[in-house]
Protein backbone atom coordinates (compact mmCIF):
# COMPACT_ATOMS: atom_id res chain seq x y z
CA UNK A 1 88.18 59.33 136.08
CA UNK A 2 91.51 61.59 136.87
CA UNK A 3 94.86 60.12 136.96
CA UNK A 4 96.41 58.79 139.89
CA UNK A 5 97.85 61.32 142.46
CA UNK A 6 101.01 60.71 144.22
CA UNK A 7 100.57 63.71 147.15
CA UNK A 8 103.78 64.38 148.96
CA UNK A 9 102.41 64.26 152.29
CA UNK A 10 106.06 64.64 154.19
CA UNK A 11 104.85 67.99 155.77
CA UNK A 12 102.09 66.21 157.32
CA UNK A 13 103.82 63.62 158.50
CA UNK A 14 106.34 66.35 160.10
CA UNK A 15 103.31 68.26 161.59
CA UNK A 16 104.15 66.82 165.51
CA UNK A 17 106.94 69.12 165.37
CA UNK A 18 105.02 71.96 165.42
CA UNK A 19 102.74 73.13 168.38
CA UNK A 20 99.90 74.18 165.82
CA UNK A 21 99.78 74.70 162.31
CA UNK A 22 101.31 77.62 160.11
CA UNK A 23 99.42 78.96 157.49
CA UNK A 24 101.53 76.54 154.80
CA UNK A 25 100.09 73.46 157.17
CA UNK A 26 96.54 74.48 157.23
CA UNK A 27 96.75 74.55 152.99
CA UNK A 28 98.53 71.50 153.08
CA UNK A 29 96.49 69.60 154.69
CA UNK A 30 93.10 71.16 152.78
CA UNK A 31 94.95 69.74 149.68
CA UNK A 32 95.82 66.37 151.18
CA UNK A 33 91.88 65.60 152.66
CA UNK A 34 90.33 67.25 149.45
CA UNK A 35 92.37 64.71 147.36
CA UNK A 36 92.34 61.52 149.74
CA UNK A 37 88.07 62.26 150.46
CA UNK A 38 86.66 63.25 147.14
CA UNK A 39 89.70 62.51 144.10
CA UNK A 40 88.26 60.49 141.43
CA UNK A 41 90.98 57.89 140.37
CA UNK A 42 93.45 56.41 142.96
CA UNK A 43 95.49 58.45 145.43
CA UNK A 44 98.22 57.29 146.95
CA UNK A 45 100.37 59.47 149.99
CA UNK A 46 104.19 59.94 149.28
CA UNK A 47 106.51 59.51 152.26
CA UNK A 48 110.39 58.87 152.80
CA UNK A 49 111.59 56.16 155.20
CA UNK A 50 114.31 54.25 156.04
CA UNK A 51 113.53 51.79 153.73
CA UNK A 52 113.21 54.27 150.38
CA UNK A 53 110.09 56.77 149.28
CA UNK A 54 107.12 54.67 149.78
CA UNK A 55 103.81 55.30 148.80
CA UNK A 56 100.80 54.51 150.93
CA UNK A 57 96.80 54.08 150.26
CA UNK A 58 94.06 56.83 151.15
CA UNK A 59 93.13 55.45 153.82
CA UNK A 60 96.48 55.64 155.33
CA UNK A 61 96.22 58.62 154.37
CA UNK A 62 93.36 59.75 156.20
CA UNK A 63 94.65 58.49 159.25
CA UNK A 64 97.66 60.19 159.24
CA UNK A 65 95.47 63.47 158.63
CA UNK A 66 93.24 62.81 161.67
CA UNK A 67 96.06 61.90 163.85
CA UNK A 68 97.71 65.22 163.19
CA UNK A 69 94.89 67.31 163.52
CA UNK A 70 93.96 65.84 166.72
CA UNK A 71 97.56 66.56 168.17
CA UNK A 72 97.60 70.07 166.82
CA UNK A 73 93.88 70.46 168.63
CA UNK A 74 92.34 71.96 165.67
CA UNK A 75 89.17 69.91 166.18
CA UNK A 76 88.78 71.25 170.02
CA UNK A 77 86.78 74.46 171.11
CA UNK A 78 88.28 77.59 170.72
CA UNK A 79 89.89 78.87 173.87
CA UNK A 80 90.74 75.07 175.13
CA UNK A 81 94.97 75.58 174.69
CA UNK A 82 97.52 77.24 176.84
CA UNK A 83 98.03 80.27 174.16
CA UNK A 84 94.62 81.52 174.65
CA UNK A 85 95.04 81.50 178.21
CA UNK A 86 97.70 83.10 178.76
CA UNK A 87 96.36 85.74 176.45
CA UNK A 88 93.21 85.86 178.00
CA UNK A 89 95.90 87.04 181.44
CA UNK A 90 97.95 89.50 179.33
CA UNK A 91 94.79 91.45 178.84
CA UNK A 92 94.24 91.15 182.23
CA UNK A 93 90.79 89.62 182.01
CA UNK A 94 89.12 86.14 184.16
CA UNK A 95 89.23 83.13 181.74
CA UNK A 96 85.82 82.39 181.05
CA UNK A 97 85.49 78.50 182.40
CA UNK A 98 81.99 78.45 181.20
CA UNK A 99 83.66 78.91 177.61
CA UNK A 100 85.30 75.37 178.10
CA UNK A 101 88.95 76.83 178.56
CA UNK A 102 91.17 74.50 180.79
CA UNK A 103 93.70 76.37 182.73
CA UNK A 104 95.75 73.17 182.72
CA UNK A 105 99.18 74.33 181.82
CA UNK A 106 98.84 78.13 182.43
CA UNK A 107 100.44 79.31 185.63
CA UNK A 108 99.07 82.46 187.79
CA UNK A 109 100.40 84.88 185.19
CA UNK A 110 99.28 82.98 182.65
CA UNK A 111 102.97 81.58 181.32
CA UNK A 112 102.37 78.26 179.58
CA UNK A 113 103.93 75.69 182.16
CA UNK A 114 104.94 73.62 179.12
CA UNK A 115 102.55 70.78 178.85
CA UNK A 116 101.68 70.80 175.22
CA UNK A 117 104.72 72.54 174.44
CA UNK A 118 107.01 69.88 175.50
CA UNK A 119 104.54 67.57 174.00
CA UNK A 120 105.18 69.01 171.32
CA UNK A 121 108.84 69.65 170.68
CA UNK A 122 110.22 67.09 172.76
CA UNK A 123 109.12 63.99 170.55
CA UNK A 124 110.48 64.97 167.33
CA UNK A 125 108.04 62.63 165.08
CA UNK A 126 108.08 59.87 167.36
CA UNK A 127 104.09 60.38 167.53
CA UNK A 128 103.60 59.99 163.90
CA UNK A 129 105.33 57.24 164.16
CA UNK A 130 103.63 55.69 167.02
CA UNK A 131 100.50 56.73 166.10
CA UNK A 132 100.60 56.00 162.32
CA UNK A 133 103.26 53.16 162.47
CA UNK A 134 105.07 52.96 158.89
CA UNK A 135 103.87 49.96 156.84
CA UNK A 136 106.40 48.84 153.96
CA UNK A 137 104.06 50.62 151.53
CA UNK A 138 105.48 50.50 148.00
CA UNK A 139 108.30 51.55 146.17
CA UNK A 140 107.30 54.53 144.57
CA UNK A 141 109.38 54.20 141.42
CA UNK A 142 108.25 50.80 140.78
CA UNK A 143 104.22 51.16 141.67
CA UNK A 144 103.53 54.97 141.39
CA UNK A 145 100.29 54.06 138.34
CA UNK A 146 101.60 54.69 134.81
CA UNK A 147 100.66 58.25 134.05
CA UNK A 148 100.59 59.01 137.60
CA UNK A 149 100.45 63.19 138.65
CA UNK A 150 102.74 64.07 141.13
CA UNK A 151 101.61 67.06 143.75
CA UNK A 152 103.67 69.13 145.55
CA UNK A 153 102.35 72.28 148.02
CA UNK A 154 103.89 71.66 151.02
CA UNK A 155 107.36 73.18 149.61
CA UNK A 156 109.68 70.45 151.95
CA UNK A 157 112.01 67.71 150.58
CA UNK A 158 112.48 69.58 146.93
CA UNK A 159 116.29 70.82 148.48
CA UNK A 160 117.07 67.02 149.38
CA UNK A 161 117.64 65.01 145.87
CA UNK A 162 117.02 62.09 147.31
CA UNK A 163 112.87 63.35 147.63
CA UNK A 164 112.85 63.35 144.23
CA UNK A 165 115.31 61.04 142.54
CA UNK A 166 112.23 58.73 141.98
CA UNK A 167 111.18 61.03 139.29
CA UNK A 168 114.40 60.44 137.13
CA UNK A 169 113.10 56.70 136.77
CA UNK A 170 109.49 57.51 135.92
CA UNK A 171 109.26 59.47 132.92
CA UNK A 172 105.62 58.85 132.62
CA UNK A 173 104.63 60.80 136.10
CA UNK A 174 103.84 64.83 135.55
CA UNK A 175 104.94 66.34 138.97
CA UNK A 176 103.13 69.53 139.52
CA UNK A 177 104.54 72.13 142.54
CA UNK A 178 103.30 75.19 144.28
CA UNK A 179 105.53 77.98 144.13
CA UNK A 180 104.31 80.55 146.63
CA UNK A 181 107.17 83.34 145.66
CA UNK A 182 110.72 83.99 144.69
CA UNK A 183 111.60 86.40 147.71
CA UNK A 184 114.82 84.15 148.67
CA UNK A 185 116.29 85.20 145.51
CA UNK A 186 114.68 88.81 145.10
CA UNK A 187 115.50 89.57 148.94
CA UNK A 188 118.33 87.65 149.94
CA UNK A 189 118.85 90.07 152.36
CA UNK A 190 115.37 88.56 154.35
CA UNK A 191 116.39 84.53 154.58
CA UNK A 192 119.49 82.74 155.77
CA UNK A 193 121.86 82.12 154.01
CA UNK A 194 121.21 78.19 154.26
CA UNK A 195 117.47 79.39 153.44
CA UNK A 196 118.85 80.91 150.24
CA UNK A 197 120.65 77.26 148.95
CA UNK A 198 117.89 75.59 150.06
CA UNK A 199 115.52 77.34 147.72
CA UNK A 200 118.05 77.51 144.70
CA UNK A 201 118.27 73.60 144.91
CA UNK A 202 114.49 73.52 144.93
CA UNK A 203 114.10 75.88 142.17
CA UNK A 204 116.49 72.94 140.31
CA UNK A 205 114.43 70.17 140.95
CA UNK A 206 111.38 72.31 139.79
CA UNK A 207 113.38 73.08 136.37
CA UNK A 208 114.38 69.47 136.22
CA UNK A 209 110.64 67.94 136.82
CA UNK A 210 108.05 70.27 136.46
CA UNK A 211 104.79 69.80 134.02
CA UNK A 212 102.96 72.14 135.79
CA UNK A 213 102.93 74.83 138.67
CA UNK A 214 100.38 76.07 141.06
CA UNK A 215 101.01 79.90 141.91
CA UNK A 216 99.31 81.84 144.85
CA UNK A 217 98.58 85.54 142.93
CA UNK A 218 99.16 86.84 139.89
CA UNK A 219 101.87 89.02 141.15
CA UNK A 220 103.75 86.05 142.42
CA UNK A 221 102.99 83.99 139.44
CA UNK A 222 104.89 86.84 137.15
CA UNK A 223 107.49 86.32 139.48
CA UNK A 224 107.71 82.46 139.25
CA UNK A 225 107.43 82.59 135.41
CA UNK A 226 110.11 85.17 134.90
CA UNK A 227 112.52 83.81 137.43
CA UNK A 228 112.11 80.11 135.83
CA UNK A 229 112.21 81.10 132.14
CA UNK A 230 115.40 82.60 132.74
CA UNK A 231 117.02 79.83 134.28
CA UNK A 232 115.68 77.24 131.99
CA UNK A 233 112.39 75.96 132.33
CA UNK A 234 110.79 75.35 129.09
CA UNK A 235 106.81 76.58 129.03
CA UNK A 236 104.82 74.74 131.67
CA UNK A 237 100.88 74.71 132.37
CA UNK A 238 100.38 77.50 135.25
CA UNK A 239 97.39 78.06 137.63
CA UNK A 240 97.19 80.95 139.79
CA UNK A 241 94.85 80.93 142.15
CA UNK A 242 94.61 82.99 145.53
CA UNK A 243 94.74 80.65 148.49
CA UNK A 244 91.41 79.73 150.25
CA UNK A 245 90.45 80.76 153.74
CA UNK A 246 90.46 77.19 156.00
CA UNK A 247 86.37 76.66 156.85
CA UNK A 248 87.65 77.49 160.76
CA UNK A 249 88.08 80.81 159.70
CA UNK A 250 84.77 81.51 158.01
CA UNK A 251 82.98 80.38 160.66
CA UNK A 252 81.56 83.86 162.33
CA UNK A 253 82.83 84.55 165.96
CA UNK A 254 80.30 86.36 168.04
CA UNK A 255 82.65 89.60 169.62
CA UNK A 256 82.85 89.34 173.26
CA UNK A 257 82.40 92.32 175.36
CA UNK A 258 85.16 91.06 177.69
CA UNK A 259 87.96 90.42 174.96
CA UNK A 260 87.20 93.72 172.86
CA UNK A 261 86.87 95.99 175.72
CA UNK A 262 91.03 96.20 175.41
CA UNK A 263 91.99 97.48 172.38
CA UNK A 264 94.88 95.40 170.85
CA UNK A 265 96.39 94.36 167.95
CA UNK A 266 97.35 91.55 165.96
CA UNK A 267 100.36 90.36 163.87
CA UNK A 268 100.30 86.16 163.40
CA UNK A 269 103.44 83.96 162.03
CA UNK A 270 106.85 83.24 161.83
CA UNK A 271 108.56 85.70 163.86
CA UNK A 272 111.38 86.57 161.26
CA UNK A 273 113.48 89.08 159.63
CA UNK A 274 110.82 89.54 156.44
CA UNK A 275 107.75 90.37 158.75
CA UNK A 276 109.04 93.33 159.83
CA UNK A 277 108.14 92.50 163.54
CA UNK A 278 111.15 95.61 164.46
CA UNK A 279 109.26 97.75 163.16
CA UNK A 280 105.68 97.23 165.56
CA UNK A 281 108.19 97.30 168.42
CA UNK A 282 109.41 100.79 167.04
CA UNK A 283 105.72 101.65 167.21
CA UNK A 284 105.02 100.66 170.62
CA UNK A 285 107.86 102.39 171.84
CA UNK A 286 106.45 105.37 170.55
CA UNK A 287 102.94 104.51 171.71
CA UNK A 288 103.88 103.53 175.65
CA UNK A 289 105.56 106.84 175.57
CA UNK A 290 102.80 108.88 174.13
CA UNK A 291 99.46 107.09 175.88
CA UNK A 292 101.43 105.39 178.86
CA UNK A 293 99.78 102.42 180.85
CA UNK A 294 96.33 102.27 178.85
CA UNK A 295 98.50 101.93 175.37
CA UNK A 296 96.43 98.95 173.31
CA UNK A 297 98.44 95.79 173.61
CA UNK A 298 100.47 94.12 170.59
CA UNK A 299 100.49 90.01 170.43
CA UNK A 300 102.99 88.35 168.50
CA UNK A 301 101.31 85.06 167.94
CA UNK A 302 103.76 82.83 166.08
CA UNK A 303 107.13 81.21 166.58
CA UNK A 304 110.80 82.31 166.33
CA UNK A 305 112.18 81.42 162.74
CA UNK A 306 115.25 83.33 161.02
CA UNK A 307 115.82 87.04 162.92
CA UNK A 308 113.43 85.77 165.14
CA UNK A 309 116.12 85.61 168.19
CA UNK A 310 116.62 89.38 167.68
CA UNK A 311 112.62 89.87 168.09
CA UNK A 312 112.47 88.29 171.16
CA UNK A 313 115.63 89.84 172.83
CA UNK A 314 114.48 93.40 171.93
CA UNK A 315 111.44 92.66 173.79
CA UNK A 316 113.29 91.09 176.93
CA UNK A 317 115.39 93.79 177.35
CA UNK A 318 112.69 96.62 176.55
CA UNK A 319 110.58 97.16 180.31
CA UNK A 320 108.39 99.40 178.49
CA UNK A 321 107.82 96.99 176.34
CA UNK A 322 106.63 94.33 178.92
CA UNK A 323 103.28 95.12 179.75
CA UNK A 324 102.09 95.99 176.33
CA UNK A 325 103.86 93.07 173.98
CA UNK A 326 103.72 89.44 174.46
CA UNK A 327 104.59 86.31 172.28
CA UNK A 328 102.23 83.56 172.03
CA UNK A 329 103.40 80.48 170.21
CA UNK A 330 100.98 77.35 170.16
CA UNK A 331 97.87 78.80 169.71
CA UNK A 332 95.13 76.72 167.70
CA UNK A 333 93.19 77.71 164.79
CA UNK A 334 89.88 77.79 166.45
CA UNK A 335 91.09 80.11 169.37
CA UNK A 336 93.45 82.00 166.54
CA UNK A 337 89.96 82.81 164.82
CA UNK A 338 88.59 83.89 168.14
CA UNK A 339 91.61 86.37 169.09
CA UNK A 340 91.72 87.51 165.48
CA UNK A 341 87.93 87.99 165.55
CA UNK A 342 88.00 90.40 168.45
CA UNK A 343 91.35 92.41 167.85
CA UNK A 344 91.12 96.12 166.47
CA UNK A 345 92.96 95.14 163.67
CA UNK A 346 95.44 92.88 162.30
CA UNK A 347 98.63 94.33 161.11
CA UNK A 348 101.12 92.62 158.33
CA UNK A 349 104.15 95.36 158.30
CA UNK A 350 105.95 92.56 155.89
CA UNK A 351 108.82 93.67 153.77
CA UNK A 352 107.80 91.16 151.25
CA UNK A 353 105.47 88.43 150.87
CA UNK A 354 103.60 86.01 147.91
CA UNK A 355 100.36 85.81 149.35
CA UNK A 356 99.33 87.21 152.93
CA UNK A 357 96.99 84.73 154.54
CA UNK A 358 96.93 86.75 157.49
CA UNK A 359 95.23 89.60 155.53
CA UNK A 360 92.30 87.11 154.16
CA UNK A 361 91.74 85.38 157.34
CA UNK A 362 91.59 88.69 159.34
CA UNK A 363 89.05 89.86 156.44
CA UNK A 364 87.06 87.08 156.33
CA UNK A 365 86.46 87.12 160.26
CA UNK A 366 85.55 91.30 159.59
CA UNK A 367 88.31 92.41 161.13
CA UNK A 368 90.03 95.42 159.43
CA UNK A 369 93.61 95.01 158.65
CA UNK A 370 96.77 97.58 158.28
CA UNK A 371 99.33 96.40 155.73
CA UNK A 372 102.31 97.11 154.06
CA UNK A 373 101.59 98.66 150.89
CA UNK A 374 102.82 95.42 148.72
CA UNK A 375 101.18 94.40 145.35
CA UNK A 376 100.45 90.95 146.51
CA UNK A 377 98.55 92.31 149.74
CA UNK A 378 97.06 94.90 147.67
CA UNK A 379 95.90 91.70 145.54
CA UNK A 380 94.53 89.66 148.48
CA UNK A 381 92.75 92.57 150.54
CA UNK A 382 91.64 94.67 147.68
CA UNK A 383 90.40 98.34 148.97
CA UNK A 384 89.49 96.98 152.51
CA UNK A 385 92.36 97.27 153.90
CA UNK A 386 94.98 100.47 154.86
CA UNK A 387 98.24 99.99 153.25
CA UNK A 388 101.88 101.83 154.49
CA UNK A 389 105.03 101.96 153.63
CA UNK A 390 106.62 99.05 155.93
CA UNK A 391 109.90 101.70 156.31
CA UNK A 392 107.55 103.86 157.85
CA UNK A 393 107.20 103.75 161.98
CA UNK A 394 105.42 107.18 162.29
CA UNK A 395 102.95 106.09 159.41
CA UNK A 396 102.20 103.29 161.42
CA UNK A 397 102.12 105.06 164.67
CA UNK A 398 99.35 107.19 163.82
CA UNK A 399 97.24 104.36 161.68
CA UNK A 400 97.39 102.05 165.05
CA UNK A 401 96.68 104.84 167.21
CA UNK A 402 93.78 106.06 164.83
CA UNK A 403 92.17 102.74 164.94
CA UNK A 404 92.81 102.40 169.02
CA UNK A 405 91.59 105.95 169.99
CA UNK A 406 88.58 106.09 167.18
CA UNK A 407 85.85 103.97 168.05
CA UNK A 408 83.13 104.59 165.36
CA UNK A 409 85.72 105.05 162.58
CA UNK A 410 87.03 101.70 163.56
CA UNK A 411 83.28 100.26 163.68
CA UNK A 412 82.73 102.15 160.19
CA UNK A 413 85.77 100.18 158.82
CA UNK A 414 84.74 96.63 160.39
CA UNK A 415 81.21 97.70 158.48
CA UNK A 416 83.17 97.70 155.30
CA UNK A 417 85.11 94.87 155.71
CA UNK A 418 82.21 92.72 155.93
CA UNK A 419 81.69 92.82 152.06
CA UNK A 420 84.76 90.74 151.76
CA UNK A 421 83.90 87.43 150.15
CA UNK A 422 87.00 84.86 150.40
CA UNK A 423 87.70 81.91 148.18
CA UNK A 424 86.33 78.90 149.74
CA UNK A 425 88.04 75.62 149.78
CA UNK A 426 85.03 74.29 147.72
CA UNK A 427 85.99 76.79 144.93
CA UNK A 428 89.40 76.45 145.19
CA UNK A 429 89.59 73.06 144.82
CA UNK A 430 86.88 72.96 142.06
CA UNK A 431 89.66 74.63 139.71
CA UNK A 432 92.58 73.10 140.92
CA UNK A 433 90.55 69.42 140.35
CA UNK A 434 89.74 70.64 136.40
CA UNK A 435 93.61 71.94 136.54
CA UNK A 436 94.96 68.00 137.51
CA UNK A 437 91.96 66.82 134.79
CA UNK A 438 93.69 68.78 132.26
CA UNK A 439 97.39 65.98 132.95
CA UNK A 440 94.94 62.93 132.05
C-alpha cells in the first residue's frame, strides 16, 4: 500500500474563475482524479480556509472534481459553448444545429453576449463554495498520516508562506512539486515583475521543503537542477516525464468539409508577452497585404495574461487586421479539440517555454504544427513539426503561407504527423505512481 497523499487541490478549487481550463488545469486535475480514483493508501485533498489548511477525504474530493468540470463544460459535446460559435461566424460559415451547438449567448455576429462569461468571472469562487460547501475538515498539521507525501503540480499557493507553513511542523511529510521551468528567472524580461517575486518565493519554499520534484522534459529538468543546486537545494529524487495528452484530445475528430474549407490557423493560451502573439500579427499584416480578402484567418484562443493588453489593442486598432484575427476566450476542451482538429496548422511562435502542450495536443489530433525552434519543443514534437526562429516574421510568413496556399504538401505533412504516439495518462501516471512508491 503507498503512503498517504496530501494533494494540494487549491487550483481546483479556484477553477470557477476561469471560463475553461488552461493547459496547467487540465494536468491538474488528471493528477487529482488519478490519485483520489485509483491511489492505493489514503488520499486526502489540501485546501486553505478561513479556519486554517484543512484537509478533506476522497470523496470530497471527487466532488469538488465533478463540480468543476461540469462548470467548465468539459463533459458537454464539442461545439455546445459560445467560443465555438462565434468561431464557427468568424469563418463565416452556418452553425451546424444538427451538431448540438446552442446559439444561446452568441449574437448575429457571433460576439459572445456574456452568459457563461459573466458566469464565470462574476462569482469569484462563490460556486465552489456553494456547490462544494467547506466542511471543517482537519487540521492538516495535526492529522496529515505520519509519513504522509505531499503533492504539488498545480504551481499556486508556494509564493504565500502561509500554504506551506504546515510543513515546518511535520517533519515526517516528503512534499514533492512540479517545476515546469525556470523562464521567470532566465527571461525576466517575459513576466511581471510581481510574476518574477512570486516565483523566487516559490523557488524558496521548494529549497526549504522539497524531497522530490516532478519535471516536464529533460531540457527543463537541467534547468530546474542547475538553478536549485546553486541556490541551495541539497540532492533531491527527480522524475522527468513529458506531460500526457488529456484522453479529450486523443479522441479522433472526423474533419469537416465545412470547417476546413477556410484555411486558418491556430495559436491556443495565455495571451502574453512570452508567446510571441506580436509576432503572428506582424505576419498577418504582411499576409492581408500580399493575398488580400481570401488571407487564411488567425484565432487567438486564450485569455489576456501579462502583455496581453498590448495584444489586444494592436488588434483593435489594426482594420486590416479585423476580418482575418479574432480572440476567443472560453472555449472548452471538447470544441478546442474540434477547432484544433480542423485548422491547417497550429503555430507556437513562443520565445520560451518548459513544455509546449499545444504542440502535443495539435500532434496527437494530426494536425501539423509550426514552432519556434526551442529545445523543449524540439523535445515534445520531435521531427514532425517545422521549427523557426521566433525573431523571424518573414520565416514565418512564408511557412504559414506555404501551408495555406499548398494543399497536398499540407496533406503530405498531416500524413506524417499521424505517426505521432503521445504519452497517455495511463502511462504517465503508471511512473509517476512507482515514483510516490519509491517515498514509502
Amino acid at each position: 500500500m503507498g503512503s498517504p497523499i496530501v494533494f494540494d487541490g487549491l487550483r481546483i478549487f479556484l477553477g470557477d474563475l476561469t471560463l475553461t481550463p488552461r493547459g496547467i488545469d487540465r494536468i491538474d486535475v488528471g493528477y487529482a482524479r488519478f490519485l483520489f480514483e485509483n491511489w492505493s493508501g489514503d488520499c486526502f485533498g489540501l485546501l486553505p480556509t478561513p479556519w486554517g489548511i484543512r484537509l478533506y477525504d476522497r470523496d470530497k474530493g471527487l466532488r469538488l472534481l465533478d463540480s468543476v468540470q461540469a462548470l467548465w463544460r468539459e463533459n458537454q459535446p464539442s461545439g455546445t459553448d459560445a467560443a465555438f460559435q462565434r468561431f464557427c461566424f468568424f469563418l463565416g460559415h452556418h452553425i451546424d444545429n444538427d451538431a448540438g451547438v446552442d446559439r444561446a449567448g452568441v449574437d448575429r455576429m457571433g460576439h459572445n453576449t456574456g452568459g457563461a462569461q459573466r458566469r464565470g468571472l462574476a462569482s469569484l469562487g462563490l460556486r465552489s463554495l456553494k456547490n462544494n460547501p467547506l466542511s471543517w475538515g482537519q487540521p492538516a498539521h495535526r492529522d496529515a498520516p505520519k509519513g504522509s507525501v505531499y503533492l504539488n503540480v498545480g504551481q499556486l499557493g508556494w509564493a504565500a508562506p502561509v500554504m506551506t507553513r504546515w510543513l515546518r511542523r511535520r517533519a515526517d511529510v516528503r512534499a514533492i512539486f512540479m517545476l515546469h521551468d525556470v523562464i521567470p528567472l532566465q527571461r525576466p524580461d517575459l513576466v511581471s515583475r510581481s510574476g518574477r517575486i512570486a516565483y523566487e518565493c516559490m523557488l524558496n519554499t521548494v529549497i526549504r521543503h522539497a524531497a522530490g520534484l516532478i519535471t516536464t522534459t529533460e531540457v527543463a529538468s537541467r534547468a530546474v537542477c542547475r538553478t536549485l543546486r546553486a541556490q541551495g537545494l541539497p540532492p533531491v529524487p527527480v522524475q522527468s516525464l513529458h506531460l500526457p495528452v488529456d484522453p479529450v484530445f486523443l479522441e479522433r475528430e472526423p474533419r469537416s468539409n465545412t470547417l476546413s474549407q477556410t484555411p486558418y490557423f491556430v495559436i491556443c493560451g495565455a495571451i502574453e508577452t512570452r508567446k510571441n502573439h506580436a509576432l503572428l500579427l506582424d505576419v498577418w499584416r504582411r499576409m492581408v497585404q500580399r493575398v488580400g480578402p481570401t488571407a487564411p484567418r488567425l484565432m487567438i484562443i486564450g485569455s489576456p495574461a501579462h502583455g496581453g493588453d498590448q495584444v489586444l489593442k494592436q488588434l483593435h486598432e489594426t482594420a486590416t487586421l479585423r476580418d482575418h484575427v479574432v480572440v476567443l476566450s472560453g472555449m472548452s476542451s471538447p470544441s478546442l479539440r474540434r477547432v484544433i482538429a480542423n485548422a491547417t496548422a497550429v503555430l507556437m511562435p513562443s520565445f520560451a517555454e518548459g513544455f509546449g502542450l499545444p504542440v502535443a495536443e495539435a500532434l496527437a489530433l494530426g494536425t501539423p504544427v509550426i514552432a519556434s525552434d526551442l529545445p523543449a519543443l524540439r523535445e515534445v514534437g520531435r521531427d514532425l513539426a517545422v521549427y523557426l526562429d521566433p525573431t523571424d516574421p518573414v520565416a514565418w510568413f512564408e511557412a504559414i503561407l506555404d501551408a495555406a496556399e499548398s494543399d497536398a504538401a499540407t496533406e503530405a505533412w498531416r500524413a506524417r504527423v499521424a505517426a505521432y504516439r503521445p504519452l497517455t495518462r495511463t502511462d504517465y501516471f503508471s511512473k509517476v505512481e512507482a515514483f510516490l512508491q519509491s517515498f514509502n
